[in-house]
PDB file of N, CA and C in Angstrom:
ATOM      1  N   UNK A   1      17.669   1.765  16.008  1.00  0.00           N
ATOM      2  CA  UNK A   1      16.911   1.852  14.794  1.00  0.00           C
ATOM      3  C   UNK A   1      15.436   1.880  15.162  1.00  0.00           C
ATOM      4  N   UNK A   2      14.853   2.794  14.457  1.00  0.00           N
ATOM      5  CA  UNK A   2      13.045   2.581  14.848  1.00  0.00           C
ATOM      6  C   UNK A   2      12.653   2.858  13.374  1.00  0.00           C
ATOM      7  N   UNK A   3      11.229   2.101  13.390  1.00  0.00           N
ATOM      8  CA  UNK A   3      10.632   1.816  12.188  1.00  0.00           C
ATOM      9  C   UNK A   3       9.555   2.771  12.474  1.00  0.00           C
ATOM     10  N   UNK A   4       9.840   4.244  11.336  1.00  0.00           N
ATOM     11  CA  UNK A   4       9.161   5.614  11.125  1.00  0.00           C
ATOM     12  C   UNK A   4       7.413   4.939  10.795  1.00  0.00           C
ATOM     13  N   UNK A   5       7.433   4.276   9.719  1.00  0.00           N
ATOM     14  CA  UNK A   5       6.162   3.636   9.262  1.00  0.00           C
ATOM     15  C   UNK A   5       6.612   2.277   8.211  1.00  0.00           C
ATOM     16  N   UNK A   6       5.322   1.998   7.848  1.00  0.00           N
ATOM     17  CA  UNK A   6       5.376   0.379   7.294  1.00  0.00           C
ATOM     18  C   UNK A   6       4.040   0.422   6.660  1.00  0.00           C
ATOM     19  N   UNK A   7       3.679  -0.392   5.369  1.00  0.00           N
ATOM     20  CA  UNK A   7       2.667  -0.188   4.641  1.00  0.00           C
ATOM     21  C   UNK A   7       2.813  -1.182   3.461  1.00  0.00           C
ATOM     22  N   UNK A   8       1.567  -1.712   3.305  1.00  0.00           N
ATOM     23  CA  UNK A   8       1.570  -2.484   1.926  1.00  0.00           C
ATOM     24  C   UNK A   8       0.959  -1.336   0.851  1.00  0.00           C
ATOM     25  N   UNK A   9       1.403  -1.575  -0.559  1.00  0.00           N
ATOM     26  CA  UNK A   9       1.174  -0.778  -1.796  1.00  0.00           C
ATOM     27  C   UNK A   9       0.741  -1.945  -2.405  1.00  0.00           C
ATOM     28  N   UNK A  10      -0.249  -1.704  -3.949  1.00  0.00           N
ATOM     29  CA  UNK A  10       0.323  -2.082  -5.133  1.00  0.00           C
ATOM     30  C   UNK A  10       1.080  -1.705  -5.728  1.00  0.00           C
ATOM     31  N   UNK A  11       1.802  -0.854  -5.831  1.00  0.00           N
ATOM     32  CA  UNK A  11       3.390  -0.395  -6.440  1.00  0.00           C
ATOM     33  C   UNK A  11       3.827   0.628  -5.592  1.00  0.00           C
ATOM     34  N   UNK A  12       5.196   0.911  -5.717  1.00  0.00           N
ATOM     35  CA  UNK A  12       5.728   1.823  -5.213  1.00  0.00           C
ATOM     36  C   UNK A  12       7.077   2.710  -5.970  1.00  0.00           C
ATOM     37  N   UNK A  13       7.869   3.820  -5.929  1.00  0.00           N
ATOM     38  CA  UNK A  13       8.996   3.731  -6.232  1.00  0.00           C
ATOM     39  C   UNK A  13       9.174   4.800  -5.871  1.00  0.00           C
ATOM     40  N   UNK A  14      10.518   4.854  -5.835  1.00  0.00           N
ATOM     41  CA  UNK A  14      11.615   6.385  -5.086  1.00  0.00           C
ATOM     42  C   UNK A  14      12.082   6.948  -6.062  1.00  0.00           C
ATOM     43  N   UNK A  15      12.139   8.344  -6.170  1.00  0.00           N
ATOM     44  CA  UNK A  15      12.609   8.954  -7.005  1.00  0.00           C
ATOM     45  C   UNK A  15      14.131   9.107  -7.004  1.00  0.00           C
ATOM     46  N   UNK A  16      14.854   9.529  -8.120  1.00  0.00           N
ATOM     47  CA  UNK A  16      16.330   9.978  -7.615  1.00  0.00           C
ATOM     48  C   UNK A  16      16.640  11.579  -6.668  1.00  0.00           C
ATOM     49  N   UNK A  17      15.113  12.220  -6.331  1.00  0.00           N
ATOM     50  CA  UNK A  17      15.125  13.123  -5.331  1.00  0.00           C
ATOM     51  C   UNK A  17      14.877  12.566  -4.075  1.00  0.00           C
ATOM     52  N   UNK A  18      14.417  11.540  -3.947  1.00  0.00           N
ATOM     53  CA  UNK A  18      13.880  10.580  -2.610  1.00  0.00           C
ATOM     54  C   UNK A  18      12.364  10.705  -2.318  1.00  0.00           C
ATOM     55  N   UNK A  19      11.960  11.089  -3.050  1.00  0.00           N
ATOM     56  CA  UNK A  19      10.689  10.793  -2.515  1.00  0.00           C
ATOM     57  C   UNK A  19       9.925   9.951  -2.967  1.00  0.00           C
ATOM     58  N   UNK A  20       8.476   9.197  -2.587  1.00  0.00           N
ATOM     59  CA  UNK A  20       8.105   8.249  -2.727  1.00  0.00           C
ATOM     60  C   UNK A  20       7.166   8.173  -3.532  1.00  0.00           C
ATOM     61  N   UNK A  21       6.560   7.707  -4.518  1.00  0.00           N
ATOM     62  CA  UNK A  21       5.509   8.002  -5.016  1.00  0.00           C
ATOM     63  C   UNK A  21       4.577   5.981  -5.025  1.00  0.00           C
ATOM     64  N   UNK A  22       3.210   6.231  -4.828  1.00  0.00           N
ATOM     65  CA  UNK A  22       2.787   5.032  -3.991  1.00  0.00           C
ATOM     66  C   UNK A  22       1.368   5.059  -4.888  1.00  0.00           C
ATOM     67  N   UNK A  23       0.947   3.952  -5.253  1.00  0.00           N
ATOM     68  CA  UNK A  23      -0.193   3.731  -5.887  1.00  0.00           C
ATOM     69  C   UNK A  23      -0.404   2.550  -5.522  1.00  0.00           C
ATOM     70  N   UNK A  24      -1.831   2.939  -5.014  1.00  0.00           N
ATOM     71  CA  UNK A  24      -2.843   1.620  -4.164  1.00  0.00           C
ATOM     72  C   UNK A  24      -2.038   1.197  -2.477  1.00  0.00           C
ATOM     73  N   UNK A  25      -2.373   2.531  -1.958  1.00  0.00           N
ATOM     74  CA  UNK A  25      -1.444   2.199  -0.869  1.00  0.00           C
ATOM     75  C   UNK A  25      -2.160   2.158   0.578  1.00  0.00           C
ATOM     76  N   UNK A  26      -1.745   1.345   1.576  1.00  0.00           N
ATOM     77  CA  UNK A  26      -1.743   1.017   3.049  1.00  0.00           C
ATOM     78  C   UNK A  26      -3.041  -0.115   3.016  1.00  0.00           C
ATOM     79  N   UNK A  27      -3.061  -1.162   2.508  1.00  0.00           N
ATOM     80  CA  UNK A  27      -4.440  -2.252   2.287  1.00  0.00           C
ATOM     81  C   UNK A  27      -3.322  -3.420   3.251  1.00  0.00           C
ATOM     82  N   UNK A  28      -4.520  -3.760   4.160  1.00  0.00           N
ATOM     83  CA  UNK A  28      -4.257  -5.219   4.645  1.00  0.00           C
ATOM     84  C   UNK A  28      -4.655  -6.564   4.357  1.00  0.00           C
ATOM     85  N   UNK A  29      -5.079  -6.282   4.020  1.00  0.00           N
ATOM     86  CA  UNK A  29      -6.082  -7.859   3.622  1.00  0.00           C
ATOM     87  C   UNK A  29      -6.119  -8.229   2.151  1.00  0.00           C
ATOM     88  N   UNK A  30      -6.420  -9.309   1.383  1.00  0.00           N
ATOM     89  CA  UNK A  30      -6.684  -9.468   0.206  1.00  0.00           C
ATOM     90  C   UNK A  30      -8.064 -10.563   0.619  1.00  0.00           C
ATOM     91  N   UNK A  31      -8.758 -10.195  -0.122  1.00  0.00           N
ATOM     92  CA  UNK A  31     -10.016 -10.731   0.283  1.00  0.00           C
ATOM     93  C   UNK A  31     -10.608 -11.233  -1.342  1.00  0.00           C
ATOM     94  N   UNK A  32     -11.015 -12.509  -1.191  1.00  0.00           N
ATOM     95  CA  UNK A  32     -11.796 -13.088  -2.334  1.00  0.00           C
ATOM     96  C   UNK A  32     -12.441 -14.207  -2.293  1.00  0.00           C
ATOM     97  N   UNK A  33     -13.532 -14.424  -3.175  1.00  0.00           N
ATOM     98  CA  UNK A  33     -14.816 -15.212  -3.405  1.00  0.00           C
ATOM     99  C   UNK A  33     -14.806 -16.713  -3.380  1.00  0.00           C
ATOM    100  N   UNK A  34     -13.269 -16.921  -3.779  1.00  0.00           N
ATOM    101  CA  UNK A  34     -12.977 -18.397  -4.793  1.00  0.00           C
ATOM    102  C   UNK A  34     -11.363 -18.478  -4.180  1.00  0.00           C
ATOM    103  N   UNK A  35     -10.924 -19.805  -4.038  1.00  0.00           N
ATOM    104  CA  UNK A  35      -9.322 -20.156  -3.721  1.00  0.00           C
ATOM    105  C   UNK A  35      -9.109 -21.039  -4.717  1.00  0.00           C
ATOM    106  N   UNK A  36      -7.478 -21.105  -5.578  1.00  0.00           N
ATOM    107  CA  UNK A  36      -6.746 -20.415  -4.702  1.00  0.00           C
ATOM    108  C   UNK A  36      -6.712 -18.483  -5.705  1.00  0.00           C
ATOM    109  N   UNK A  37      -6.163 -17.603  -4.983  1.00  0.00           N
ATOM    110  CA  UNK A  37      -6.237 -16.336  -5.207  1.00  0.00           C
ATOM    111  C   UNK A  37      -4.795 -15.952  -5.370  1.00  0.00           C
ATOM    112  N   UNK A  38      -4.546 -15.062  -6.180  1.00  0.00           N
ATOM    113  CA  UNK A  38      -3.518 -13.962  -7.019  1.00  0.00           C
ATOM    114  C   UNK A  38      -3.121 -12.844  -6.659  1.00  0.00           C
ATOM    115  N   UNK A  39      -2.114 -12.297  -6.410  1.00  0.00           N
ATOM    116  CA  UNK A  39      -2.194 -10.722  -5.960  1.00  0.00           C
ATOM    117  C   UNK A  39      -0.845 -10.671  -6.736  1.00  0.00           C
ATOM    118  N   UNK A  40      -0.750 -10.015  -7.786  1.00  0.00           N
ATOM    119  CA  UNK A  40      -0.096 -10.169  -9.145  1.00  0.00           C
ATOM    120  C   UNK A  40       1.612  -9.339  -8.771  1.00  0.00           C
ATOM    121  N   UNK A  41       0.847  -8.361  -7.896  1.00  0.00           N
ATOM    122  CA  UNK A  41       2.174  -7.371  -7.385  1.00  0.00           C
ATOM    123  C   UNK A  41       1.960  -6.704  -5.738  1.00  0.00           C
ATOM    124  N   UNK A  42       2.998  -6.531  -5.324  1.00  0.00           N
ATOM    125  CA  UNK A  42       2.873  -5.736  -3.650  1.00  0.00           C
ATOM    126  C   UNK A  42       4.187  -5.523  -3.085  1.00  0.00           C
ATOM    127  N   UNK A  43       4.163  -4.091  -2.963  1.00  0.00           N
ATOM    128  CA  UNK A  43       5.073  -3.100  -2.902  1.00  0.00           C
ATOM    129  C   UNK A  43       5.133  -3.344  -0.569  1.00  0.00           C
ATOM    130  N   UNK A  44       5.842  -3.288  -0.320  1.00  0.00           N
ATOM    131  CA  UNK A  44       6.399  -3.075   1.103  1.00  0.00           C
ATOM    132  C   UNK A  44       7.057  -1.697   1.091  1.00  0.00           C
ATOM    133  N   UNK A  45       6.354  -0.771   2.125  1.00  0.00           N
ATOM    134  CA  UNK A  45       7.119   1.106   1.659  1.00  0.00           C
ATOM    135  C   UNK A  45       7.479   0.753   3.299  1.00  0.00           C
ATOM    136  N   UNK A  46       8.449   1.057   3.899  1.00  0.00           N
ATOM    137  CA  UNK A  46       9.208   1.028   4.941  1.00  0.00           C
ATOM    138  C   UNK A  46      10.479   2.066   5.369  1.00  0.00           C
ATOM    139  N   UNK A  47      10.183   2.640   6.594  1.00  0.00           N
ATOM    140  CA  UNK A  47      11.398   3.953   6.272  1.00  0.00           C
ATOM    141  C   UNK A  47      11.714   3.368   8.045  1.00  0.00           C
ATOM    142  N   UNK A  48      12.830   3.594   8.271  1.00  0.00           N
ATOM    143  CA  UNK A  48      13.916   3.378   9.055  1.00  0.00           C
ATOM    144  C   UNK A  48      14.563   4.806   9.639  1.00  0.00           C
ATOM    145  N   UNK A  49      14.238   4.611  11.111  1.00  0.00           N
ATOM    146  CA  UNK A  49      15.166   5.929  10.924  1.00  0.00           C
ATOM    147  C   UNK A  49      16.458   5.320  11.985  1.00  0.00           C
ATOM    148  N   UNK A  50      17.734   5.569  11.582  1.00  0.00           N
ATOM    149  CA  UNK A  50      19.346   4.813  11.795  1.00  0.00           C
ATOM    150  C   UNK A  50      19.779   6.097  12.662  1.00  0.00           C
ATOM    151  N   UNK A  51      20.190   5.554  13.881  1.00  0.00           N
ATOM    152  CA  UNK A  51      21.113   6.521  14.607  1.00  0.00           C
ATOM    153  C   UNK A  51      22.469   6.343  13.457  1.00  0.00           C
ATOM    154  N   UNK A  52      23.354   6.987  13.747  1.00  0.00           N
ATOM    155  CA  UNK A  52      24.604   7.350  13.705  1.00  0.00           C
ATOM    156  C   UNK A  52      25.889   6.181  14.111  1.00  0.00           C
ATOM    157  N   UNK A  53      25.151   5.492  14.990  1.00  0.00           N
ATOM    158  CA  UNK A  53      26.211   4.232  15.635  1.00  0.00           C
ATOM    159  C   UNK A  53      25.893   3.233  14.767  1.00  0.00           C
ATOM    160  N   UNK A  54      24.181   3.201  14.284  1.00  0.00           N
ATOM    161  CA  UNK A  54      23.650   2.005  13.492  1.00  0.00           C
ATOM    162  C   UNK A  54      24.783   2.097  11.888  1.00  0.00           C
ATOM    163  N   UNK A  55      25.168   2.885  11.116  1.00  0.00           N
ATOM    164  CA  UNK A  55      25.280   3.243   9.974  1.00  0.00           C
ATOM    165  C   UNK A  55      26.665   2.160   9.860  1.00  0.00           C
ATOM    166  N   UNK A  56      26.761   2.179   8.233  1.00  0.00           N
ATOM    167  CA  UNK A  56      27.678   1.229   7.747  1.00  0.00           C
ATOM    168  C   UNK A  56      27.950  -0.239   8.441  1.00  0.00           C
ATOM    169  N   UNK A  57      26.535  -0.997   8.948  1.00  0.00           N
ATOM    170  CA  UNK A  57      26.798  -2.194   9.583  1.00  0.00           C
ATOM    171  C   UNK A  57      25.880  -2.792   8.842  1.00  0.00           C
ATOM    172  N   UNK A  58      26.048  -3.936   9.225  1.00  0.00           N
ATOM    173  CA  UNK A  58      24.997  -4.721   8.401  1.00  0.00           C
ATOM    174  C   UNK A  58      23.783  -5.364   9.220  1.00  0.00           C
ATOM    175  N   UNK A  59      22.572  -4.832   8.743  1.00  0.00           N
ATOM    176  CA  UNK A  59      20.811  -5.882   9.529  1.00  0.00           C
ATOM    177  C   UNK A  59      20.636  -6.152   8.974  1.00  0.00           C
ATOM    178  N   UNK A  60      19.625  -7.157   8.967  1.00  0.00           N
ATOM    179  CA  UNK A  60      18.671  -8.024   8.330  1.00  0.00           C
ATOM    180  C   UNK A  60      17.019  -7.367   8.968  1.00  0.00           C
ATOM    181  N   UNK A  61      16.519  -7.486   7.541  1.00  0.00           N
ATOM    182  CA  UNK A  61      14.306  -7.193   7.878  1.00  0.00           C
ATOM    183  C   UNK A  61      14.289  -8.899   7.331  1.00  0.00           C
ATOM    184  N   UNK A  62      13.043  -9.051   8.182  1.00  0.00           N
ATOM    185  CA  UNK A  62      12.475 -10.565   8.018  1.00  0.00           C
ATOM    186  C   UNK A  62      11.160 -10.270   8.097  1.00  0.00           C
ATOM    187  N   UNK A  63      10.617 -10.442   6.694  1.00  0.00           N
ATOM    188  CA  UNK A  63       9.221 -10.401   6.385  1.00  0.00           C
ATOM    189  C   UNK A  63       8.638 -11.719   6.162  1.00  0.00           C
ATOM    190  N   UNK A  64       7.820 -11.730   7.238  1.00  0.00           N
ATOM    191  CA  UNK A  64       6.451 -13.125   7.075  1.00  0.00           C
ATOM    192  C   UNK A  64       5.320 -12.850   6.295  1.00  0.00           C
ATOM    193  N   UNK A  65       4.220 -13.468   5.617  1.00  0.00           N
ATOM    194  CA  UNK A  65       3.207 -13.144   5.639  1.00  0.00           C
ATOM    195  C   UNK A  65       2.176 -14.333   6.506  1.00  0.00           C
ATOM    196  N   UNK A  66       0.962 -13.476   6.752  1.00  0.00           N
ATOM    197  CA  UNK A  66       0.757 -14.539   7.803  1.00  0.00           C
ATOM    198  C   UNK A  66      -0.655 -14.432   7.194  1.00  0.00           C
ATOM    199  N   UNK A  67      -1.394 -15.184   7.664  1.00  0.00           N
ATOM    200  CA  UNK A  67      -3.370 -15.590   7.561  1.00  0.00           C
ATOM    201  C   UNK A  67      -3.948 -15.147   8.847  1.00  0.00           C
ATOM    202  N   UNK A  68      -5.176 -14.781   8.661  1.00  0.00           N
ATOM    203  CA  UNK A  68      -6.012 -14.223   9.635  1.00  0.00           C
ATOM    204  C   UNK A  68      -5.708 -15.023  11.219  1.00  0.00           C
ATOM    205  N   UNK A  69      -5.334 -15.659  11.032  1.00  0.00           N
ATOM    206  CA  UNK A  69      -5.366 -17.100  12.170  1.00  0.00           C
ATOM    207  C   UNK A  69      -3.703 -17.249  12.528  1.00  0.00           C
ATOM    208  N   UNK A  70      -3.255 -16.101  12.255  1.00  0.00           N
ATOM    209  CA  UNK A  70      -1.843 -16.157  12.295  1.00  0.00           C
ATOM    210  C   UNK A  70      -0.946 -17.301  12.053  1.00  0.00           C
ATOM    211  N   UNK A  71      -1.634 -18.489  10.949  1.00  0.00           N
ATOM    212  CA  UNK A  71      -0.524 -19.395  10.326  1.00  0.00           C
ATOM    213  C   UNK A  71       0.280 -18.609   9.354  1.00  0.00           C
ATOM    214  N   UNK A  72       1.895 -18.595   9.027  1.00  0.00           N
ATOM    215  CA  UNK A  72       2.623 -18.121   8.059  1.00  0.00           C
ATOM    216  C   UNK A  72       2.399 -19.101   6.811  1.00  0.00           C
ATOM    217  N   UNK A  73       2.308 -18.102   5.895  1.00  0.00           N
ATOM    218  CA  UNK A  73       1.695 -18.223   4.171  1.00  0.00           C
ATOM    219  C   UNK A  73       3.456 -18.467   3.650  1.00  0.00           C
ATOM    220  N   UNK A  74       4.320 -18.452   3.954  1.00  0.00           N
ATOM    221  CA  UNK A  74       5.871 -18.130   3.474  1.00  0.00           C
ATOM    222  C   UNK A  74       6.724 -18.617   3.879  1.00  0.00           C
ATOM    223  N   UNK A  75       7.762 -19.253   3.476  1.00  0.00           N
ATOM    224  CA  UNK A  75       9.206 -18.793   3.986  1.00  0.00           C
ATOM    225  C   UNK A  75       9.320 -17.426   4.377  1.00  0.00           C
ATOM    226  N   UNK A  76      10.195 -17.271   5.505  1.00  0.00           N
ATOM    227  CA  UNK A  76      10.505 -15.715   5.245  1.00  0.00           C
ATOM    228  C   UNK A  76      11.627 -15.846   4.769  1.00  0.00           C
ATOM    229  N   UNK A  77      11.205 -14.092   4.425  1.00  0.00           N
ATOM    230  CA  UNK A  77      11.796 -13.373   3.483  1.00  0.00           C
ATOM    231  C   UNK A  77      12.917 -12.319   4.313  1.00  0.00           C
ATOM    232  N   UNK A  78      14.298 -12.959   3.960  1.00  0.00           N
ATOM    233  CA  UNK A  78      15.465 -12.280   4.752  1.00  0.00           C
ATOM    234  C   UNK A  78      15.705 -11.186   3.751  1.00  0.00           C
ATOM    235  N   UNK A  79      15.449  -9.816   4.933  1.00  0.00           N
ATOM    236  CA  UNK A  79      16.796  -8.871   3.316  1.00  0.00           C
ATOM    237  C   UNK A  79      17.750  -8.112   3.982  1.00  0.00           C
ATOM    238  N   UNK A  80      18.441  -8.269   3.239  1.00  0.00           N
ATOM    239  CA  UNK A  80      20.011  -7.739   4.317  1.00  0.00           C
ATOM    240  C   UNK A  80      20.440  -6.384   3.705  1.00  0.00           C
ATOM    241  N   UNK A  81      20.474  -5.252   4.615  1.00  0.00           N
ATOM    242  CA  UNK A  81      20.699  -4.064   4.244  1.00  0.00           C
ATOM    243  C   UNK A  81      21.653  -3.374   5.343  1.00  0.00           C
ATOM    244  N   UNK A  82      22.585  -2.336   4.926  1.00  0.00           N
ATOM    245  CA  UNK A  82      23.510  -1.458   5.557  1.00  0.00           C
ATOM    246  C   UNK A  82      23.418  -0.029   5.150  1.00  0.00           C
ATOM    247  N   UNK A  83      23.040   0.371   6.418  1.00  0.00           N
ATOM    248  CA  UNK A  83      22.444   2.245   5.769  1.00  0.00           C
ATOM    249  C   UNK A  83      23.927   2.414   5.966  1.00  0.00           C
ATOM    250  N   UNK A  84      23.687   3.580   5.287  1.00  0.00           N
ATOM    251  CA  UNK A  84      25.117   4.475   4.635  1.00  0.00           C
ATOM    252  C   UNK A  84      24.754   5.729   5.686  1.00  0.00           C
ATOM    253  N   UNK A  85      25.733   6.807   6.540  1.00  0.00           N
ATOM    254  CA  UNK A  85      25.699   8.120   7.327  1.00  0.00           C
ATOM    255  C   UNK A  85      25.721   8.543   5.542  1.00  0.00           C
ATOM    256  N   UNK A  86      24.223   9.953   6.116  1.00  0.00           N
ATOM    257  CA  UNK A  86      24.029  10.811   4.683  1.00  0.00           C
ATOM    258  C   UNK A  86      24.392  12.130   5.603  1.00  0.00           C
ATOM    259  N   UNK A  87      24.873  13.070   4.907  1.00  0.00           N
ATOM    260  CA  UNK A  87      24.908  14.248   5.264  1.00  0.00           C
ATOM    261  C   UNK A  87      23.544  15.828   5.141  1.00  0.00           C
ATOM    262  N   UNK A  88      23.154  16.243   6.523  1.00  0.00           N
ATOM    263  CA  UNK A  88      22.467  16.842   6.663  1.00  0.00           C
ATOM    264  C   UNK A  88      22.089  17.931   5.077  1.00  0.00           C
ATOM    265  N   UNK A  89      20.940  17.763   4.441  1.00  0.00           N
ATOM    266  CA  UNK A  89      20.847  18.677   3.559  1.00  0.00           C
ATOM    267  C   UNK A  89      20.479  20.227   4.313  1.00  0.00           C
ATOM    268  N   UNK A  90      21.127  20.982   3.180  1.00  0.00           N
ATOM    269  CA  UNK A  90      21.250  22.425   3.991  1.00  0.00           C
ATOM    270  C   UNK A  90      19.679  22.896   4.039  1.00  0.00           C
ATOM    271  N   UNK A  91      18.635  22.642   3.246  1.00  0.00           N
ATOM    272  CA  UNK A  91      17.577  23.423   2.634  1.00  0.00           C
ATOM    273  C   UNK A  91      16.774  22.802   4.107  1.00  0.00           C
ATOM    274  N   UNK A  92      17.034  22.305   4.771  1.00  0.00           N
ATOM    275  CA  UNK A  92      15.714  21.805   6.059  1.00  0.00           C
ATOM    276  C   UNK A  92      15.635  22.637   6.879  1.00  0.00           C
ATOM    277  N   UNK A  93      14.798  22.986   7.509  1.00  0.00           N
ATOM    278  CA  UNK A  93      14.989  23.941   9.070  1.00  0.00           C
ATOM    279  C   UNK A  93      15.552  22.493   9.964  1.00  0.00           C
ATOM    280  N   UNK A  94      16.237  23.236  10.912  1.00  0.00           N
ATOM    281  CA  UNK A  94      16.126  22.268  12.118  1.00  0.00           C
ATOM    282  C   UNK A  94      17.319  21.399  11.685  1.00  0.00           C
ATOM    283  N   UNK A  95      18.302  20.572  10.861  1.00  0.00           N
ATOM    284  CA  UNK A  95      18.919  20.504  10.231  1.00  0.00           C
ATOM    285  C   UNK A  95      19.900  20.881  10.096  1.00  0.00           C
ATOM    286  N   UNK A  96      21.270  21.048  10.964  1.00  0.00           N
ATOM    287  CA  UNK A  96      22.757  21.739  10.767  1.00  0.00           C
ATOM    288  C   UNK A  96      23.778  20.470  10.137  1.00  0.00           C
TER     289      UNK A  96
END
């Protein structure tokens, strides 16, 4: 498994064509004047790309958040996912 890219949003969502549509996207930091501070919503956009051996098993992503000083702000956050084998769409070059 290798991780294509990774990115914080303020929102995000996938279409039922797959594609992504992303507002307020790739920010690291939240930065402010006064504590304690709010960040009301935040989207994680993450794409995976799964060999063929990886598919129908089950991983876990474990997301921390951490402080400049690398203390963790969180529990982490376990999420347990199992990619599904999709079949090559015909319309790609390169693609059989």
């Amino acid at each position: 498994m290798r991780l294509a890219y990774a990115f914080t949003a303020n929102a995000a969502e996938v279409s039922p064509d797959g594609k992504i549509y992303i507002l307020g996207g790739d920010w690291d930091r939240i930065s402010t004047a006064s504590l304690p501070v709010s960040q009301p919503a935040m989207a994680l956009v993450m794409k995976f790309e799964v060999q063929p051996t990886e598919c129908d098993q089950d991983h876990e992503l474990r997301v921390e958040l951490i402080d400049m000083d690398g203390v963790r702000l969180n529990e982490s956050i376990i999420l347990p996912f199992r990619p599904h084998a999709m079949s090559a769409p015909t319309n790609r070059p390169g693609w059989s």
